[in-house]
N, C-alpha and C. Protein backbone atom coordinates (compact mmCIF):
# COMPACT_ATOMS: atom_id res chain seq x y z
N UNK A 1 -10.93 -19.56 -32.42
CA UNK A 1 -9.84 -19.76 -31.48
C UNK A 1 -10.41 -20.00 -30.09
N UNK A 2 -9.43 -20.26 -29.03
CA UNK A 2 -10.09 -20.71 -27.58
C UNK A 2 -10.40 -19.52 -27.43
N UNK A 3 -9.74 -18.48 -27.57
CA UNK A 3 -10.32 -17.47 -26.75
C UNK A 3 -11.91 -16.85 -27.37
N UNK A 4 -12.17 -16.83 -28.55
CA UNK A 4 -13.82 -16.23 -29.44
C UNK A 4 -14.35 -17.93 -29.18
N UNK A 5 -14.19 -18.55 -28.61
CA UNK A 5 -15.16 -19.83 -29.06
C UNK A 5 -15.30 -20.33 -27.16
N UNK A 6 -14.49 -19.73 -26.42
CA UNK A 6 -14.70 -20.39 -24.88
C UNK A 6 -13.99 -19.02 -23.99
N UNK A 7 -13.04 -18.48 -23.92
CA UNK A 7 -12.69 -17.97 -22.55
C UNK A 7 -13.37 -16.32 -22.76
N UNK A 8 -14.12 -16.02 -23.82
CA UNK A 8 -14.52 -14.81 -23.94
C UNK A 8 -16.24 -14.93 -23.21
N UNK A 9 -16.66 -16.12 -23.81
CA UNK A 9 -18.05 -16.33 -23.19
C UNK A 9 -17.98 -17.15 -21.87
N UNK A 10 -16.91 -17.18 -21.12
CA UNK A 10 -17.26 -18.07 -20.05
C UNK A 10 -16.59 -16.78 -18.53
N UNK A 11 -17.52 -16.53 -18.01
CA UNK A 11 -17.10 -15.95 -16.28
C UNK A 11 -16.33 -17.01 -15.45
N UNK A 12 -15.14 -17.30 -15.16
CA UNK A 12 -15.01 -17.77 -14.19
C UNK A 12 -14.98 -17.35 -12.76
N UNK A 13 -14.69 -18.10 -11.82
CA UNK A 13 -15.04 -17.97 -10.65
C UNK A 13 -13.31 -17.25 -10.33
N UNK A 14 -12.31 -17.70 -10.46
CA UNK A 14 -11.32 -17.90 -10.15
C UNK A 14 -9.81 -18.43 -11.22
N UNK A 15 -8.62 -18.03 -11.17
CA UNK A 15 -8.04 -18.97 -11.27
C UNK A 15 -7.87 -20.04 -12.15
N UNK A 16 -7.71 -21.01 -11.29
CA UNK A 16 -8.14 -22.49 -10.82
C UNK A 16 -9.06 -23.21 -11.85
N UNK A 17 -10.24 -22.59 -11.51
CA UNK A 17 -11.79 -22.84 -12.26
C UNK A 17 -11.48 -22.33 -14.05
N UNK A 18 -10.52 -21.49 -14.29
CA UNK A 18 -10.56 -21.10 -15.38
C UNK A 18 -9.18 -22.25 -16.49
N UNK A 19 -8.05 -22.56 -15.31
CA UNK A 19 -7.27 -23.14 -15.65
C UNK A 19 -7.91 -24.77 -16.17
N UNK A 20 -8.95 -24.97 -15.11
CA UNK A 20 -9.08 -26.65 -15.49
C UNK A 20 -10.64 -26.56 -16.53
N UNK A 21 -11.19 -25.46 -16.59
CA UNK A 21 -12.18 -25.32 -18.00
C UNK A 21 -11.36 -25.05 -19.35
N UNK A 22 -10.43 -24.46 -19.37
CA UNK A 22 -9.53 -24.19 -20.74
C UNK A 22 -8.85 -25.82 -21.04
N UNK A 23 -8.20 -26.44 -19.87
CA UNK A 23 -7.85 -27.61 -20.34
C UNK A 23 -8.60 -28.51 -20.40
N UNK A 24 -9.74 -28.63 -20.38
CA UNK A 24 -11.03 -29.89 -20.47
C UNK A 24 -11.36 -29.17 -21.85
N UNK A 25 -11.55 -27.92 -22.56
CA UNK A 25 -11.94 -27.25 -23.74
C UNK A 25 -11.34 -28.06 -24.65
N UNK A 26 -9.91 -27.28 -24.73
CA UNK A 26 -8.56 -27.74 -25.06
C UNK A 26 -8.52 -29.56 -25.49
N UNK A 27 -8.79 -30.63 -24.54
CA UNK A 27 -8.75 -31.74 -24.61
C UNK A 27 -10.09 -31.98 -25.14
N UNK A 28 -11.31 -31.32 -25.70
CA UNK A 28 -12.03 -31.63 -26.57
C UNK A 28 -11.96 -30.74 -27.93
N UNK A 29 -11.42 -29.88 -27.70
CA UNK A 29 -10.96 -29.19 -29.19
C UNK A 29 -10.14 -30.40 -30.05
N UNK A 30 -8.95 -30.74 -29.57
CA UNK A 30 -7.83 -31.73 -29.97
C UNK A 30 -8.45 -32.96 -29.99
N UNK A 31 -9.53 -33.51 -29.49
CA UNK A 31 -10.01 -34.77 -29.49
C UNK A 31 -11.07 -35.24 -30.23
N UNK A 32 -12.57 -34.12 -30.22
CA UNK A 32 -13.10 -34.12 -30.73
C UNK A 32 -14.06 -33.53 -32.39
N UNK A 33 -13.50 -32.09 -31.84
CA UNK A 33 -13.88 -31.05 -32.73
C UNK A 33 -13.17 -31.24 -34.20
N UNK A 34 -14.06 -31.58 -35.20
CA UNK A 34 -13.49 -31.80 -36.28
C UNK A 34 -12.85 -30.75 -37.39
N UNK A 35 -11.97 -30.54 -38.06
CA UNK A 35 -11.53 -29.11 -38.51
C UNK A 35 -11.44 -29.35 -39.99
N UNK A 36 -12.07 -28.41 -40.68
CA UNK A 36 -11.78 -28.38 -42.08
C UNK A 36 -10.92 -28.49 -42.76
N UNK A 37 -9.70 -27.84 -42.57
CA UNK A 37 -8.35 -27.77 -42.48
C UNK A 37 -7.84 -28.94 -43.06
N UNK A 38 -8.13 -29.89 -41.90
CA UNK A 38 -7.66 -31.29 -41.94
C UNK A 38 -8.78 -32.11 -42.45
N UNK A 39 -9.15 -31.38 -43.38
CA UNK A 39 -10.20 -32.45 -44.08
C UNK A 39 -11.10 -33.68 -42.98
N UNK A 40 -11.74 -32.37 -42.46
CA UNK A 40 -12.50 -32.96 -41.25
C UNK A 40 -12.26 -34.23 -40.14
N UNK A 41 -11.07 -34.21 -39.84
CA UNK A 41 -10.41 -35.45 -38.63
C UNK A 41 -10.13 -34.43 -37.82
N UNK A 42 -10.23 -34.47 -36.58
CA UNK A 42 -9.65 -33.70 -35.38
C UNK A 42 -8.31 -33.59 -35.45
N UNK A 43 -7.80 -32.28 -35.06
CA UNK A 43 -5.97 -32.70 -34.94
C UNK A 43 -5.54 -34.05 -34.18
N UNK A 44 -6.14 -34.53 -33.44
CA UNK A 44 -5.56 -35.90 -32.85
C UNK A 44 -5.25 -36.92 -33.68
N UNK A 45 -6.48 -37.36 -34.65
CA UNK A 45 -6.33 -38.18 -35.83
C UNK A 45 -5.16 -37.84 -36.90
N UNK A 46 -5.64 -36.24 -37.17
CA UNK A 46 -4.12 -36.05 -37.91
C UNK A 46 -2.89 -36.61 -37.70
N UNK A 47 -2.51 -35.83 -36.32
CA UNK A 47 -1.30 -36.24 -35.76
C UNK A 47 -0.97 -37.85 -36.05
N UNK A 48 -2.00 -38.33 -34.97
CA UNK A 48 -1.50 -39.53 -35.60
C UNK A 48 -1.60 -40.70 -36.70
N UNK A 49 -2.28 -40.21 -38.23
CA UNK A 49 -2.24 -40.47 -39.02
C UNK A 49 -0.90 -40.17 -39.89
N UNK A 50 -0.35 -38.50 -39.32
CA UNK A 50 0.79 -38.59 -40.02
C UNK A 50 1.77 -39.15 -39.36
N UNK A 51 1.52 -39.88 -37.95
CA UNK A 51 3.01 -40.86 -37.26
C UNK A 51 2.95 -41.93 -37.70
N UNK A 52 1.91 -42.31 -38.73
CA UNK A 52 1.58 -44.03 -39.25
C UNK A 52 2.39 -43.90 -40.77
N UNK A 53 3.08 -43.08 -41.56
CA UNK A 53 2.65 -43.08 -42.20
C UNK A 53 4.05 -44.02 -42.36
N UNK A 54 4.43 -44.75 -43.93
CA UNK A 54 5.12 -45.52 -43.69
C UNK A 54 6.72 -44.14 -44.20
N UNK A 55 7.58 -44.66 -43.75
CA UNK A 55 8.91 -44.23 -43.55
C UNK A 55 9.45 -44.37 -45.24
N UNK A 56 10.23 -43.79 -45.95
CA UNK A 56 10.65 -43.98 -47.17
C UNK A 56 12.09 -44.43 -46.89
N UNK A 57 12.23 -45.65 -47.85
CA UNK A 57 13.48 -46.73 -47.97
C UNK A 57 14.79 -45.42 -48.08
């Protein structure tokens, strides 16, 4: 989770500094980080693999 994988090992300074490191995390968790789960595609791909999918008649 974010918190055992980033906000437990990271000191911030502030704030601020902690708000825009969780969302740069965050936007590489969802972007990059691939998850087993999902049969190794990042949730991004998921997502939008399941908005492709075709619609039933």
């Amino acid at each position: 989770s974010v918190k055992y994988e980033h906000v437990y090992l990271t000191a911030y300074v502030g704030v601020a500094q902690a708000k825009r490191e969780i969302a740069h995390y965050l936007a590489w968790y969802n972007s990059e980080r691939a998850h087993s789960s999902l049969n190794k595609q990042t949730p991004d791909e998921a997502y939008w693999s399941w908005m492709q999918l075709p619609k039933a008649a």
